[in-house]
Protein backbone atom coordinates (compact mmCIF):
# COMPACT_ATOMS: atom_id res chain seq x y z
CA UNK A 1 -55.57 65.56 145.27
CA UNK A 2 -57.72 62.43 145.10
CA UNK A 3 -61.08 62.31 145.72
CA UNK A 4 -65.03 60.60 145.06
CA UNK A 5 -66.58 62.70 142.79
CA UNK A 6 -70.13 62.48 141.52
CA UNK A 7 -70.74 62.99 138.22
CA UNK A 8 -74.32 61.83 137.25
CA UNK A 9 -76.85 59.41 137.91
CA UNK A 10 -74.97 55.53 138.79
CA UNK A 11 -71.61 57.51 137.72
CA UNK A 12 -68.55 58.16 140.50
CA UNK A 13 -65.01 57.85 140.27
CA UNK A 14 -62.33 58.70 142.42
CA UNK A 15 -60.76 61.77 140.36
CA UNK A 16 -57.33 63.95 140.43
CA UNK A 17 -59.26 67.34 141.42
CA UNK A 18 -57.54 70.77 142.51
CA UNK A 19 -56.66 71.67 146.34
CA UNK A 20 -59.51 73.66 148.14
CA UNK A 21 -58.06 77.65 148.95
CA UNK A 22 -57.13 78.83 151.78
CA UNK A 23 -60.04 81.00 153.29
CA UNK A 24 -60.93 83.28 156.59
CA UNK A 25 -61.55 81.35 159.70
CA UNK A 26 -60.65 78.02 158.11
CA UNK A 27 -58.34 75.51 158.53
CA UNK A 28 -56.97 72.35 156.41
CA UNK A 29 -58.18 69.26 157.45
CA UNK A 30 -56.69 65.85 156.35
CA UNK A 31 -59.34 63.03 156.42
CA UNK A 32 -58.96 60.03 157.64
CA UNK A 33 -62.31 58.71 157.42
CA UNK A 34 -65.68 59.72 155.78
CA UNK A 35 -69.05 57.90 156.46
CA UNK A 36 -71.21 56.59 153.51
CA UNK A 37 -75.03 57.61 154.17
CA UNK A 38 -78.28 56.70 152.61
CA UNK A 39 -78.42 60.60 151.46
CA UNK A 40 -74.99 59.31 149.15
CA UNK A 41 -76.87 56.35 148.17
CA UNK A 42 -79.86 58.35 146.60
CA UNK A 43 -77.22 61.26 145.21
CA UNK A 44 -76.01 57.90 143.38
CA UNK A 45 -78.83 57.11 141.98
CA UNK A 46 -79.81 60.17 140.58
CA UNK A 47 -82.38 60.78 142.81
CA UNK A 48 -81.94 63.40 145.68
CA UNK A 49 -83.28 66.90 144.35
CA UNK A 50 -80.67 68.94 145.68
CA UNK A 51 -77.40 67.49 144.21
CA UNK A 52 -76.04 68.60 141.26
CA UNK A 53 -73.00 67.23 139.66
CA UNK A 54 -69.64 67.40 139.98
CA UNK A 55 -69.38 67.32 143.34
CA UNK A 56 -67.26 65.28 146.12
CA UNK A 57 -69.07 63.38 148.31
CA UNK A 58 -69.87 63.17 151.75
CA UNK A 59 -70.42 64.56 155.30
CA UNK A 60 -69.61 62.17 158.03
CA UNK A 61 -65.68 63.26 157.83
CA UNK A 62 -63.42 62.94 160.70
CA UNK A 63 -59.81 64.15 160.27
CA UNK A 64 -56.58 65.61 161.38
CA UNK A 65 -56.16 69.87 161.66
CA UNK A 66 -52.95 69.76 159.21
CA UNK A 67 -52.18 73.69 160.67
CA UNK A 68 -52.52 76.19 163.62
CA UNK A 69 -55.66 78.09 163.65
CA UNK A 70 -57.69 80.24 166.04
CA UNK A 71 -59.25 77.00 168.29
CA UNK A 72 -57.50 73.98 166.82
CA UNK A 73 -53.44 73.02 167.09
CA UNK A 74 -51.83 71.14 164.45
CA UNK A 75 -52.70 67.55 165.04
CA UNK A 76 -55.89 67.71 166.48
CA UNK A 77 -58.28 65.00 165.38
CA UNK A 78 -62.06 66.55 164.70
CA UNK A 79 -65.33 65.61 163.07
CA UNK A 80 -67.20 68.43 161.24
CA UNK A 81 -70.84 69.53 162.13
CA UNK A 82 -72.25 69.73 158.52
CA UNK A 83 -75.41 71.48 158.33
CA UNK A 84 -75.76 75.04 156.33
CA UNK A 85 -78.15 77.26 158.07
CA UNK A 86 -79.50 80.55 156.12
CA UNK A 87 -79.71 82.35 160.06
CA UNK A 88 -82.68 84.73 158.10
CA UNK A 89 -85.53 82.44 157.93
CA UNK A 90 -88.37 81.65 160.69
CA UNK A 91 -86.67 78.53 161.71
CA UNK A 92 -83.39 79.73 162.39
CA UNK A 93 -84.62 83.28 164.50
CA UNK A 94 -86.36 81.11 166.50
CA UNK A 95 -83.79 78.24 167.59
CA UNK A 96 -84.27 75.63 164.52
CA UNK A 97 -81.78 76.23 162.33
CA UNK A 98 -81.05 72.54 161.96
CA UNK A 99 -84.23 72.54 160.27
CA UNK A 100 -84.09 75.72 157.80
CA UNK A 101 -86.01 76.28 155.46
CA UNK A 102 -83.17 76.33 153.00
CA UNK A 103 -81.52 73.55 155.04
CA UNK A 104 -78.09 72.02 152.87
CA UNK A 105 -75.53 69.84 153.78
CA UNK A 106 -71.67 69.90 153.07
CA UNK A 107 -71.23 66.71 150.80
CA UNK A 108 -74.61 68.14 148.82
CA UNK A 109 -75.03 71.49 148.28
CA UNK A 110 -71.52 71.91 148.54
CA UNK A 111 -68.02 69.53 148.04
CA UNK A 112 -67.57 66.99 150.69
CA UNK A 113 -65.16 64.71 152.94
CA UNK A 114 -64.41 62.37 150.53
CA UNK A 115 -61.52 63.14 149.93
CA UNK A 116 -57.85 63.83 150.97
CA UNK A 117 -57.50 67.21 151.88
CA UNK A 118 -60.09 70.10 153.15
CA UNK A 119 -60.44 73.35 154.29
CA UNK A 120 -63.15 73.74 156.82
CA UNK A 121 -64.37 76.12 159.08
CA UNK A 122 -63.31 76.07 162.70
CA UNK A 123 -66.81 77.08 164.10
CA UNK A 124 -68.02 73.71 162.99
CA UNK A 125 -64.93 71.65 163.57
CA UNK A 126 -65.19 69.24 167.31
CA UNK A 127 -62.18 68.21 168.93
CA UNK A 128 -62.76 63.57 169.24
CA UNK A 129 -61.93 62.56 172.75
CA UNK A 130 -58.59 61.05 173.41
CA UNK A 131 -58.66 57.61 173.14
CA UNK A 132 -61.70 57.19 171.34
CA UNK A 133 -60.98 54.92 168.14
CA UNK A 134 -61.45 56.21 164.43
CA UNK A 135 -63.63 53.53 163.99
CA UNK A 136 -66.01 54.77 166.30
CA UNK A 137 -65.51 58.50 165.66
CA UNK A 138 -66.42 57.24 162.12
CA UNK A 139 -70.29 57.42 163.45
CA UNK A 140 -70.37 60.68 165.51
CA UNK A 141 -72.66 62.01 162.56
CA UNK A 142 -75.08 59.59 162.37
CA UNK A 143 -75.37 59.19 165.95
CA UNK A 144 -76.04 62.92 166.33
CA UNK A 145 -78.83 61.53 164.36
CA UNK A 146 -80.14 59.33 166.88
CA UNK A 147 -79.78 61.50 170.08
CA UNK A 148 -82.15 63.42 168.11
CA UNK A 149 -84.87 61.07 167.59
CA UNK A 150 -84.56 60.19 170.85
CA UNK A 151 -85.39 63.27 172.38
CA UNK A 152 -87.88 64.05 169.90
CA UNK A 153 -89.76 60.72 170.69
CA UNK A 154 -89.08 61.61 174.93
CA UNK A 155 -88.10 58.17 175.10
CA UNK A 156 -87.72 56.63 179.51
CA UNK A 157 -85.43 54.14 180.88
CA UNK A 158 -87.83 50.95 181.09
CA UNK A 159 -89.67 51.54 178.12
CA UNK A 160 -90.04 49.17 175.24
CA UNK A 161 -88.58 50.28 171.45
CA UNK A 162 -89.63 48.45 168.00
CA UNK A 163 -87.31 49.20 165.12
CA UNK A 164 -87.90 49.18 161.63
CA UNK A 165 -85.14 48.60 159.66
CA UNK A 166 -81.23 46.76 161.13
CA UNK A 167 -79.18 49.27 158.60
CA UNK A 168 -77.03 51.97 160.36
CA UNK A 169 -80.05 54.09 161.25
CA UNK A 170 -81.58 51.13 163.16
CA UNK A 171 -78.87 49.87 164.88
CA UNK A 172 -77.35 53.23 165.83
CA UNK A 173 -80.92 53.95 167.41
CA UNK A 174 -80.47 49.78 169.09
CA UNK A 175 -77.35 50.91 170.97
CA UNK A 176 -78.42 53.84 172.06
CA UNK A 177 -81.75 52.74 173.57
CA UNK A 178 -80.04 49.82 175.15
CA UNK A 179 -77.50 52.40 176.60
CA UNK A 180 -80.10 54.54 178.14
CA UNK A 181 -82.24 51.93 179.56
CA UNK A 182 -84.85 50.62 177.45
CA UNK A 183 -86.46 47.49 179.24
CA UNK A 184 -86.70 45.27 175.42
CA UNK A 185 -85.68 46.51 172.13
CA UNK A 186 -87.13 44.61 169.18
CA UNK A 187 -85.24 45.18 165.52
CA UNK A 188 -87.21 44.31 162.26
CA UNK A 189 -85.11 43.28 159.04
CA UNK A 190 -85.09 40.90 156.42
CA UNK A 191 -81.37 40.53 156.30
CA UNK A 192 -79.91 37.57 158.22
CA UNK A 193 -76.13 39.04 158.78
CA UNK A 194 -78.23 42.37 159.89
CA UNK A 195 -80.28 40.61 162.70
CA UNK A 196 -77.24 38.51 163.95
CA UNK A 197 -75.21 41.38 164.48
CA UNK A 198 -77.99 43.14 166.25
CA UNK A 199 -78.60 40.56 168.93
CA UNK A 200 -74.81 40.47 169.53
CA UNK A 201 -76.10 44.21 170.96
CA UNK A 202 -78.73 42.74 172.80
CA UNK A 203 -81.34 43.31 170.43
CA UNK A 204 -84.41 41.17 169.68
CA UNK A 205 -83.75 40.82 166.19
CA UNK A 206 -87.13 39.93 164.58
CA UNK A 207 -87.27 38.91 160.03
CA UNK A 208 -90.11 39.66 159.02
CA UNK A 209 -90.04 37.17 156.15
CA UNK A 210 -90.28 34.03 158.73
CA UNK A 211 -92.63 35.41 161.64
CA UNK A 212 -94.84 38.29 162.16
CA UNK A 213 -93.42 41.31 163.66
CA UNK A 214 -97.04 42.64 164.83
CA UNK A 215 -97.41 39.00 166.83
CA UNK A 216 -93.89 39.33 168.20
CA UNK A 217 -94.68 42.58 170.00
CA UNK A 218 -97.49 41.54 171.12
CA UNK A 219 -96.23 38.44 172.69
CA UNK A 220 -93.46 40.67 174.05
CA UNK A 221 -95.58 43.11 175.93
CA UNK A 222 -98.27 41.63 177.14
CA UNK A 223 -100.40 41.96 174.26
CA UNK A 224 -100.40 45.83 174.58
CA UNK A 225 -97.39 46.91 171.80
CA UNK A 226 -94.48 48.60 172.43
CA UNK A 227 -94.46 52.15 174.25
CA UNK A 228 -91.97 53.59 171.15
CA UNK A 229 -91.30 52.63 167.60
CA UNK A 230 -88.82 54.46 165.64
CA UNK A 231 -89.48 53.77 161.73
CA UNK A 232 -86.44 53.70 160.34
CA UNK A 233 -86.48 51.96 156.85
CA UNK A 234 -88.50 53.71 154.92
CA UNK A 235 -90.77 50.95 153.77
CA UNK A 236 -94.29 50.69 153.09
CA UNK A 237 -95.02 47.51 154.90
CA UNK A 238 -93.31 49.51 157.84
CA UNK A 239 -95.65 52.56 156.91
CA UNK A 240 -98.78 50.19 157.36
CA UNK A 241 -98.22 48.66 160.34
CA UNK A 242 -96.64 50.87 162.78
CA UNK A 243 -99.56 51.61 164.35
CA UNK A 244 -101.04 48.48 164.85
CA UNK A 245 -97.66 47.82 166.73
CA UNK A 246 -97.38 50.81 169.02
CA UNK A 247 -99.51 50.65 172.03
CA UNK A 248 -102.22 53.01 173.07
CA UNK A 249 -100.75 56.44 173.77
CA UNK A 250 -97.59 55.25 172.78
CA UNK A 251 -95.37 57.41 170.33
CA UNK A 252 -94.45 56.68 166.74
CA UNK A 253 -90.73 58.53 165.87
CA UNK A 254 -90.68 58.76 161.74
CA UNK A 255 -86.79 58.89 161.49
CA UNK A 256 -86.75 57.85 157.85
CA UNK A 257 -87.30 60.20 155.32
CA UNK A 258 -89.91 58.07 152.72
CA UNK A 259 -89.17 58.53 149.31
CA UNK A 260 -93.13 58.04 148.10
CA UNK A 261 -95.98 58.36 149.67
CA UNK A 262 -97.40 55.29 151.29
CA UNK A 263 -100.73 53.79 153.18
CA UNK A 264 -100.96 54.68 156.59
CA UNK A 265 -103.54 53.01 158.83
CA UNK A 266 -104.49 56.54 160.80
CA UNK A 267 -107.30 55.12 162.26
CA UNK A 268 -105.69 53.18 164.94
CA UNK A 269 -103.44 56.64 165.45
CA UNK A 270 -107.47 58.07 166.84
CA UNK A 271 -108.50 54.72 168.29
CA UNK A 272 -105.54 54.37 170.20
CA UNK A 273 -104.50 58.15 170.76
CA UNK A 274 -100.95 57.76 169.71
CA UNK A 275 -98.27 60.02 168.79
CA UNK A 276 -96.68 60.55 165.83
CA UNK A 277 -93.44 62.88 165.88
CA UNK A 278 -90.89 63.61 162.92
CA UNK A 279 -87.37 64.33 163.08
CA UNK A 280 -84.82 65.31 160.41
CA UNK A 281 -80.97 65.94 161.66
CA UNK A 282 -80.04 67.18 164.76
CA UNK A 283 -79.32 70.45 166.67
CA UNK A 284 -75.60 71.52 167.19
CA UNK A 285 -75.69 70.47 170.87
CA UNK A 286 -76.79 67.31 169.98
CA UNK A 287 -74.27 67.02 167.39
CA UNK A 288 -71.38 68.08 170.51
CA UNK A 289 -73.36 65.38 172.95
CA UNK A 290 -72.70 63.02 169.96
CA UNK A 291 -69.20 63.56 170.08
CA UNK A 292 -68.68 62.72 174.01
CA UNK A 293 -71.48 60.09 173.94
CA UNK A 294 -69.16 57.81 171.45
CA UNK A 295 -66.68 57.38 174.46
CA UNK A 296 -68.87 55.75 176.27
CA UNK A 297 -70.65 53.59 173.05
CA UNK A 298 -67.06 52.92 171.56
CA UNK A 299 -67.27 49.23 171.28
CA UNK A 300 -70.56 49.14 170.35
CA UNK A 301 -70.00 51.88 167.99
CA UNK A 302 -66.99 50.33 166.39
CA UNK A 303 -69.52 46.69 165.47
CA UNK A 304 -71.70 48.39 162.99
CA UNK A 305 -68.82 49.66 160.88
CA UNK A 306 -68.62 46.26 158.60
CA UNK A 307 -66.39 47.62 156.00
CA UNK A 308 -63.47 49.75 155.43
CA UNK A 309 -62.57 50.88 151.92
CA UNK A 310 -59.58 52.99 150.53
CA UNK A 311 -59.98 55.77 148.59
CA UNK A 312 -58.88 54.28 145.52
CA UNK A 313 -61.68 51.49 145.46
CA UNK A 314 -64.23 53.55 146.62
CA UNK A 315 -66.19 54.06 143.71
CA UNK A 316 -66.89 50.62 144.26
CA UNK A 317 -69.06 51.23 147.70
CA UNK A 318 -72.22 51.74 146.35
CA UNK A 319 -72.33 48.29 144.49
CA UNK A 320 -71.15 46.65 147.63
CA UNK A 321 -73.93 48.22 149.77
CA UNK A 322 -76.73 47.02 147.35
CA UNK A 323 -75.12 43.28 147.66
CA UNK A 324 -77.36 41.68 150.42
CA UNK A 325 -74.86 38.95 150.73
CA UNK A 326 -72.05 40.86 151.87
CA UNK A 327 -73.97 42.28 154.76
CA UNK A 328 -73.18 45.89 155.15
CA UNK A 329 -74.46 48.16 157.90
CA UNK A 330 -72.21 50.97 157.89
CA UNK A 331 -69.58 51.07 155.16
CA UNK A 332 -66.67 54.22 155.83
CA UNK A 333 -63.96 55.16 153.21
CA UNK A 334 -60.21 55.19 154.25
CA UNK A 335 -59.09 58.34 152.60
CA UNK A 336 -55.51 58.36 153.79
């Protein structure tokens, strides 16, 4: 069968590689389509610590149960949960597996969804709703994601959000703010196709190349900042500022991972008595409330997936996502 493989640093190609066995408690799963994250970006570059190559890539996989098995029926449509737990360690005895100490990922420690066939496991398989499109299934993952930081940041109906960063991330965390109630949402990028897609959402898109995000805010909210701000673009201007935006006792969510250590003005995190909260994946509930929540975000959902690519082109994906003028947010392959 076909699939992405990586095979060093800048190096993929779609490759003819041998059928996954049969195993216990496992059925085959034909893909449809499989998400491309910024953990695939950095495996591309040579850069994430954990992935070794050859492997297939990707996680975000949504396909169709190809045979009978224990809980899923032939023709069943299903995402995967993809987080590998070691159940041992501190984390996972006490209800934290999704952050184990020897956390991996399908698509990274171990051959992903890119691809055309797959055996996976039926404990971590989830049925998609009827009617929901594959476009929007294509983002249960990453949405899992948000519901996460969310929850971690306690985030009310009324309150005011700043995001850092209009890619996926960032605009997932848009709609779902927007969904639940947030009274102003302002989104920070310096991409123009980014920002104009974001205000379709009802986002106050905001470039930070032509006005001052800080002054923005402010403007916004009385002068006071906004009550949540969810980094999500792992810059260091973003790094710098956030808490000069947030308001006093207001909470700053860290939902991008930052590659290198940056400047941090903590002194305004005493002064002001803020929060500052980290979050990594997501727990398997919030991976199953994913899952029922993209019923009622399908539209929205369905806008930040620019680009569709087929299997055979897909090596190409990684060149169009570092093109600014082609204005990808979320790019998903076809793989059937």
């Amino acid at each position: 069968m076909k699939a992405l493989v990586y095979l060093g640093a800048k190096h993929v190609e779609v490759k003819e590689v041998p059928e996954a066995r049969k195993r216990e408690g496992a059925v085959m799963v034909r893909i449809k389509y499989c998400g491309i994250c910024g953990s695939d970006i950095g495996i591309y570059m040579g850069t994430h610590p954990r992935a070794k190559a050859p492997l297939i890539l990707g996680h975000e996989f949504l396909g169709i149960v190809e045979e009978d098995g224990r809980k899923f029926k032939k023709g069943d449509r299903v995402t995967a949960f993809p987080l590998l737990s070691c159940g041992e360690c501190l984390a996972c005895r006490t209800g934290n597996a999704h952050v184990c100490n020897s956390l991996g990922l399908i698509g990274i420690d171990t051959d992903g969804g890119i691809c055309e066939r797959l055996y996976a496991d039926e404990d971590i398989l989830f049925r998609i709703p009827d009617g929901v499109s594959d476009k929007a299934a294509a983002v249960i993952e990453p949405l899992a994601v948000i519901l996460r930081a969310v929850h971690q940041a306690e985030f009310k109906a009324r309150d005011t959000a700043v995001i850092i960063g209009a890619g996926p991330i960032g605009m997932l965390t848009g709609i779902v703010l927007k969904n639940i109630g947030a009274s102003k949402v302002f989104i920070s990028d310096i991409f123009e196709k980014r920002l104009e897609i974001a205000e379709t959402l009802g986002l106050t898109p905001v470039n930070p190349l032509k006005e001052n995000l800080n002054d923005v805010v402010k403007a916004g909210t009385d002068g006071e900042g906004c009550d949540v701000l969810f980094e999500c673009s792992g810059s260091e201007q973003a790094a710098k500022e956030m808490t000069e935006i947030t308001r006093v006792s207001g909470t700053i969510c860290m939902v991008s991972i930052h590659k290198h250590l940056h400047e941090v003005d903590l002194r305004q995190l005493n002064f002001k008595e803020q929060w500052m909260i980290g979050t990594r994946v997501y727990t398997k509930e919030e991976f199953r409330q994913a899952v029922e929540y993209c019923k009622e975000l399908e539209k929205e959902l369905e806008q930040i997936v620019t680009h569709i690519v087929p299997l055979e082109d897909s090596a190409k994906v990684f060149d169009m996502i570092a093109d600014p003028e082609l204005g990808t947010i979320k790019v998903v392959i076809d793989c059937m």
